[in-house]
Protein backbone atom coordinates (compact mmCIF):
# COMPACT_ATOMS: atom_id res chain seq x y z
CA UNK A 1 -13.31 -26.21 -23.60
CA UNK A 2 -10.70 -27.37 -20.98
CA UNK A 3 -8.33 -24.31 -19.65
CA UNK A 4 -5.15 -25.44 -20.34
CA UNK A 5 -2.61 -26.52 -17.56
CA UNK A 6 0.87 -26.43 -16.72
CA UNK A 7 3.56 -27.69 -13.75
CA UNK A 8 6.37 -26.14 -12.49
CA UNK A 9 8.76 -26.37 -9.57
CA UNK A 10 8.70 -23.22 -7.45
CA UNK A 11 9.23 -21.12 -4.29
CA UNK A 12 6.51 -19.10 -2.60
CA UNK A 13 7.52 -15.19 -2.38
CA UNK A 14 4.71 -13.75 -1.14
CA UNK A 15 1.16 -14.15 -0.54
CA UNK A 16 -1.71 -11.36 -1.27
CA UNK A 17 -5.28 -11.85 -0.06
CA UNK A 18 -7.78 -11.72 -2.41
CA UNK A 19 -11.40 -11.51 -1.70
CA UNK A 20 -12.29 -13.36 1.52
CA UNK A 21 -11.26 -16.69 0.69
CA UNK A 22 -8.40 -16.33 -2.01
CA UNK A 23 -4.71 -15.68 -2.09
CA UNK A 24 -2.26 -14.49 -4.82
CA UNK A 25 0.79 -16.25 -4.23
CA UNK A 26 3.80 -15.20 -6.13
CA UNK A 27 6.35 -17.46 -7.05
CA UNK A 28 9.53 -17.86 -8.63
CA UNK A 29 10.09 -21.10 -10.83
CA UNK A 30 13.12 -23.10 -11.81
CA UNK A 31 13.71 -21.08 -14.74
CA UNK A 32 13.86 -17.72 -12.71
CA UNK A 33 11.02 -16.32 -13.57
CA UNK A 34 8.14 -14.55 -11.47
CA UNK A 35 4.90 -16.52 -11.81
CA UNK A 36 1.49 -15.30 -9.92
CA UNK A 37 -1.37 -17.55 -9.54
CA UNK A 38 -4.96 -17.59 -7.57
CA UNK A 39 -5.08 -20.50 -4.64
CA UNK A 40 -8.92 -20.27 -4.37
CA UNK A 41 -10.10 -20.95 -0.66
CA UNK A 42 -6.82 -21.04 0.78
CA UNK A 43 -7.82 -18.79 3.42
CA UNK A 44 -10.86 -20.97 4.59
CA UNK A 45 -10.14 -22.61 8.03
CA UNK A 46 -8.63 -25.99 7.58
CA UNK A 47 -8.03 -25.69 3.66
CA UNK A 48 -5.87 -28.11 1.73
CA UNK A 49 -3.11 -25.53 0.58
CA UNK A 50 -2.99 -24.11 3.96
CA UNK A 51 0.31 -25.99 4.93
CA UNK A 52 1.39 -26.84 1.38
CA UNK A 53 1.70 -22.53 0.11
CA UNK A 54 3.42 -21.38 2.93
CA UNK A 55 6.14 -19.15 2.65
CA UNK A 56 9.87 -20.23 1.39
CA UNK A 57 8.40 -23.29 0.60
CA UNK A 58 9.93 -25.57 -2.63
CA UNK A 59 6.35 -26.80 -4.28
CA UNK A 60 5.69 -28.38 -7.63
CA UNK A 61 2.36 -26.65 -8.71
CA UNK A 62 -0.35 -27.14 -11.19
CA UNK A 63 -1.88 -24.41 -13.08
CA UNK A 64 -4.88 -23.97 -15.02
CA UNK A 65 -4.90 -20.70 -17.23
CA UNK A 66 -7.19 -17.74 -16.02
CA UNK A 67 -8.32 -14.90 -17.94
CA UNK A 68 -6.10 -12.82 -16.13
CA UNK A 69 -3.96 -14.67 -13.65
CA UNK A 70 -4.07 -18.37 -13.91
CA UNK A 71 -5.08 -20.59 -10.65
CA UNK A 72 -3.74 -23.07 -8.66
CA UNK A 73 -5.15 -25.99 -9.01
CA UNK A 74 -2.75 -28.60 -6.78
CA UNK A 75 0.38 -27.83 -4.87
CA UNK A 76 2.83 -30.11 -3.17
CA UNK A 77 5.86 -29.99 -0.92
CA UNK A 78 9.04 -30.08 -3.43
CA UNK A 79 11.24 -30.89 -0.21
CA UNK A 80 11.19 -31.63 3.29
CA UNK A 81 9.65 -29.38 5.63
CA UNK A 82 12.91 -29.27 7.80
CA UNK A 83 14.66 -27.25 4.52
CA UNK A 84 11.87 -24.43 4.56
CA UNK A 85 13.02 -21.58 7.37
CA UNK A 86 10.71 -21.93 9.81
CA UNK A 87 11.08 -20.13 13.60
CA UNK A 88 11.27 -16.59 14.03
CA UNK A 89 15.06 -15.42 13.16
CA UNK A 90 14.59 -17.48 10.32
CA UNK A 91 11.64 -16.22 8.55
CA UNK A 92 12.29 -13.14 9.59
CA UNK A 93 15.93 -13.18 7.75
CA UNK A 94 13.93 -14.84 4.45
CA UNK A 95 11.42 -12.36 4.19
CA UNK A 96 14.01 -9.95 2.66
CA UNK A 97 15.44 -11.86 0.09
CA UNK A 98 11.88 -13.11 -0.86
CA UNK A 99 11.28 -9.15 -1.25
CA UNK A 100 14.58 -8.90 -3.34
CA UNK A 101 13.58 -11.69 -5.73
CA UNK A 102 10.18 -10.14 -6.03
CA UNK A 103 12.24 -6.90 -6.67
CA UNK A 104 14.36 -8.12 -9.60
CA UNK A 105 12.86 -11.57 -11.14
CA UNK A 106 10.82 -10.66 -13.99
CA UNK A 107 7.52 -13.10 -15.42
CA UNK A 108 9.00 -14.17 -18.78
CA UNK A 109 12.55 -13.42 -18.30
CA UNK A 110 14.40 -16.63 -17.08
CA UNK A 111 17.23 -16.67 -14.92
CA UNK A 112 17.90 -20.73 -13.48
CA UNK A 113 20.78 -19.58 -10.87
CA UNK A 114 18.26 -17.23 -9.38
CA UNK A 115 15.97 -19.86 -8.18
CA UNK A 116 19.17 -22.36 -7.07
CA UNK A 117 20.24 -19.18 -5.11
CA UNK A 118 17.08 -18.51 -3.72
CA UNK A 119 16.12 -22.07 -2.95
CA UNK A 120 19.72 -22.62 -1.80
CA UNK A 121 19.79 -19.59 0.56
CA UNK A 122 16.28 -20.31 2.29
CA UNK A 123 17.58 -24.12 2.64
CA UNK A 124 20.78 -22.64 4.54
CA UNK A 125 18.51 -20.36 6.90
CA UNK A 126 16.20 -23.36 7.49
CA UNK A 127 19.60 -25.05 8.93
CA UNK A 128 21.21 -21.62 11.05
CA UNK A 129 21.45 -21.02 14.36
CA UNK A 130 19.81 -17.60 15.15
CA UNK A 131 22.88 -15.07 14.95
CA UNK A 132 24.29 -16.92 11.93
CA UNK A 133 20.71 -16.36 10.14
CA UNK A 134 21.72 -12.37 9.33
CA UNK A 135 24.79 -13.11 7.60
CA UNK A 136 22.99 -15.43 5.21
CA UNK A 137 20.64 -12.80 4.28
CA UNK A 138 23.43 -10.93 3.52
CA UNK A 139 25.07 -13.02 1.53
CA UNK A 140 21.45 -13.86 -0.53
CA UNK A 141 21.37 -10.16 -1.07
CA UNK A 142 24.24 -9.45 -2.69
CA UNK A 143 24.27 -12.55 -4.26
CA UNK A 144 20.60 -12.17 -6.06
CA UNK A 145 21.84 -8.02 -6.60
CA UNK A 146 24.65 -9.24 -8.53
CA UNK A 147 22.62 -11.74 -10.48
CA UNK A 148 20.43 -8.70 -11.51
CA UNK A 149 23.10 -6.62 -13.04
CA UNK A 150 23.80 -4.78 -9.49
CA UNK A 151 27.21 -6.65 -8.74
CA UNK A 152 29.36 -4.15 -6.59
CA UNK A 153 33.08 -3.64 -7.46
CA UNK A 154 35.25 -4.46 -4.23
CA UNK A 155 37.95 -5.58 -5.94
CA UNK A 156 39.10 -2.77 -7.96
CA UNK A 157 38.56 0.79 -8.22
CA UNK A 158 35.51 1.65 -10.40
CA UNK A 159 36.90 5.01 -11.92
CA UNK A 160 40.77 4.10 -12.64
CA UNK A 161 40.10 0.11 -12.87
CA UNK A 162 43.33 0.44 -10.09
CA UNK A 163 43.17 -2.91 -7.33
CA UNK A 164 42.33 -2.74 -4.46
CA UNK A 165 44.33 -4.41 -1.83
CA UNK A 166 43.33 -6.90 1.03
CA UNK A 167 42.91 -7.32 4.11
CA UNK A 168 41.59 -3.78 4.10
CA UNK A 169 42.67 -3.65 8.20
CA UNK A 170 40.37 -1.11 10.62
CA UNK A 171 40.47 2.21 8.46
CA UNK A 172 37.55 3.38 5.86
CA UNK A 173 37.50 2.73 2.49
CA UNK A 174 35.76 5.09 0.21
CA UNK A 175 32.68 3.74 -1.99
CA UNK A 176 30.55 5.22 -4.07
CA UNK A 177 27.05 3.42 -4.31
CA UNK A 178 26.31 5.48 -7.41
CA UNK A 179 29.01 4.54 -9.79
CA UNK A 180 29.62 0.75 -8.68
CA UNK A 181 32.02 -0.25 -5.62
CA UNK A 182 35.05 0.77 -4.10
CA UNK A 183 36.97 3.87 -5.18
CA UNK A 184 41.01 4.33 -4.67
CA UNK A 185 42.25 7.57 -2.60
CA UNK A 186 42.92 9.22 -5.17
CA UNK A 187 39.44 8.69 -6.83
CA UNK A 188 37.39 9.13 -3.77
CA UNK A 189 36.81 12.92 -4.38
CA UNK A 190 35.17 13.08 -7.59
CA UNK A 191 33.63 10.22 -7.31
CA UNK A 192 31.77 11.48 -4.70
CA UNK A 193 32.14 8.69 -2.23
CA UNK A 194 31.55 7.54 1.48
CA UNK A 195 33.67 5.95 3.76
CA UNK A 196 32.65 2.71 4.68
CA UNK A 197 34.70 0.72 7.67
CA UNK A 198 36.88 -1.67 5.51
CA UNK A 199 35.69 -4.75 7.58
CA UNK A 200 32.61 -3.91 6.41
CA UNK A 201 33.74 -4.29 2.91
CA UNK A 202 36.07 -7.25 3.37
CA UNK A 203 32.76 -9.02 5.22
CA UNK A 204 31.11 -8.10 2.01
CA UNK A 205 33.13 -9.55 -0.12
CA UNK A 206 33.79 -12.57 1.10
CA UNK A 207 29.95 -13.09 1.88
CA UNK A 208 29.44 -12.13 -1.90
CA UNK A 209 32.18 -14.62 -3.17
CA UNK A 210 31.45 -17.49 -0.77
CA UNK A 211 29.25 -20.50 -1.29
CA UNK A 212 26.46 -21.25 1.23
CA UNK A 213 28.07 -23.84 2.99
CA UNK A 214 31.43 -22.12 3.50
CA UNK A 215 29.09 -19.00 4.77
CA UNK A 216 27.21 -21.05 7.48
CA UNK A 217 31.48 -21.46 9.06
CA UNK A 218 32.33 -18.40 9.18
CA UNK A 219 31.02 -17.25 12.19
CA UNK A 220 30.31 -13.75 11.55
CA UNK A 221 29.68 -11.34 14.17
CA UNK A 222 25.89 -9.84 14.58
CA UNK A 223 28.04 -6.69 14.49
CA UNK A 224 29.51 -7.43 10.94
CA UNK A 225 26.11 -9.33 9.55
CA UNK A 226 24.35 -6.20 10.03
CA UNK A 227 26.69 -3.51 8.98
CA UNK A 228 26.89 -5.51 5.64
CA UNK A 229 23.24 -5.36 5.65
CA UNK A 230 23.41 -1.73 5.98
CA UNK A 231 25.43 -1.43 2.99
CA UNK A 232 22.95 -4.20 0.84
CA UNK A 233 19.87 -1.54 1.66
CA UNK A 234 21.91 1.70 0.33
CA UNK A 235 22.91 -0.45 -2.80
CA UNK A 236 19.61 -1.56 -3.53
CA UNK A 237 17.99 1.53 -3.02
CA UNK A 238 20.26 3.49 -4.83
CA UNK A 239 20.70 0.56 -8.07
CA UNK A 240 16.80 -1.29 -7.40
CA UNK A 241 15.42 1.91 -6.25
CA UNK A 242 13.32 -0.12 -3.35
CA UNK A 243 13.85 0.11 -0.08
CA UNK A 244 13.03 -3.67 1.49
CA UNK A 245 10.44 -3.05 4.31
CA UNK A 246 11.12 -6.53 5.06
CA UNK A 247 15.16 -5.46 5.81
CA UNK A 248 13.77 -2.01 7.61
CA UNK A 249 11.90 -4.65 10.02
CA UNK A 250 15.22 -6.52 10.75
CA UNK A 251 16.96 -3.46 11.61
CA UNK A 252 13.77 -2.46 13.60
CA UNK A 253 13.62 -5.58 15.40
CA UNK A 254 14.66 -6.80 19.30
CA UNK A 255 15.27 -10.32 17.71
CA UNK A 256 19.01 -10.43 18.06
């Protein structure tokens, strides 16, 4: 009896090896959800799925159902190659919001805007110059968090529900990771907050509530990109309980 077969649009996440030949490649499809299949011999030396699986690549795939995962059977390009980050800062600023979406996407439980984000985001990077690339991330990251149910609170206080007024200017601004966003002054204490430069926070919320293509003309600062990113790996430790490797190599990194 035939196995039976499916198509989907997706985006490679990540790739496992598996035996000496195989991969695992994890995917999310156009209805959010995490999907893992078997390319068999895509590690051999000159194999067909070798440049059609790669990483942050939009495929439309064929599967045939396995016992326990199902295989790839065919894979091709969804979009042009020039879409798909590609040199250094860029795949190394998509490899964190590929471990986000691995993080939070669920198989079974569909979520469309998370793949139009994701796809959306990696199309951006594919585009950046390198020290735009981190503020993209950024935005991706907070963007996917709040998607998941993580959404930080910069607009009002989270214990009194008070607003909170912008431009924030040079001082700190107390947040507390553990109960949602920004706290007022008066809150600060038993809330048990941090105080977070309040550029930091204004970057972050106008990365959060900006589309892609306003994001690529803002011109933030390395300085800025990062200290947002900073603030992304508390929140999603504290709310995802993960900490990104990929994000610890960014920080790690001589790249910028």
């Amino acid at each position: 009896m035939a196995a039976k077969t499916s198509k989907a649009r997706a985006i490679v996440l990540r790739k496992t090896k598996l035996g000496e030949k195989d991969l695992i490649i994890t995917f999310i499809d156009e209805s959010g959800s995490l999907r893992r299949g078997v390319a068999k011999g895509a590690r051999k030396p000159g194999g067909s799925y070798a440049s059609r699986l790669e990483l942050f690549t939009v495929v439309d795939v064929m599967f045939a159902e396995g016992r326990t995962l199902d295989v790839v059977t065919d894979a091709k390009r969804a979009v042009d190659a020039h879409d798909t980050p590609s040199g250094l800062e860029q795949t190394t600023c998509a490899a964190p919001i590929a471990e986000l979406i691995c993080a939070v996407a669920q198989e079974g439980l569909t979520h469309e805007r998370l793949f139009d984000m994701t796809a959306l985001s990696f199309s951006t990077l594919s585009k950046c110059e390198s020290d735009a690339c981190p503020a993209v991330t950024a935005a991706a990251l907070l963007k996917a968090l709040s998607m998941a149910g993580f959404r930080p609170s910069f607009d009002m206080c989270v214990e009194c529900a008070s607003p909170i007024a912008y431009p924030l200017g040079a001082g700190r601004v107390p947040l507390s990771y553990a109960d949602g966003g920004v706290v007022c002054a008066s809150c600060a204490k038993p809330a048990d907050a941090v105080l977070v430069d309040g550029r930091t926070i204004e970057w972050a919320r106008a990365l959060l509530f900006s589309t892609f293509a306003d994001i690529a003309g803002m011109n933030v600062g390395l300085g800025d990109s990062f200290a947002v990113l900073h603030l992304v790996r508390e929140w999603t430790r504290v709310h995802v309980g993960r900490t990104l490797k990929s994000l610890e190599f960014m920080f790690a990194s001589a790249i910028w």
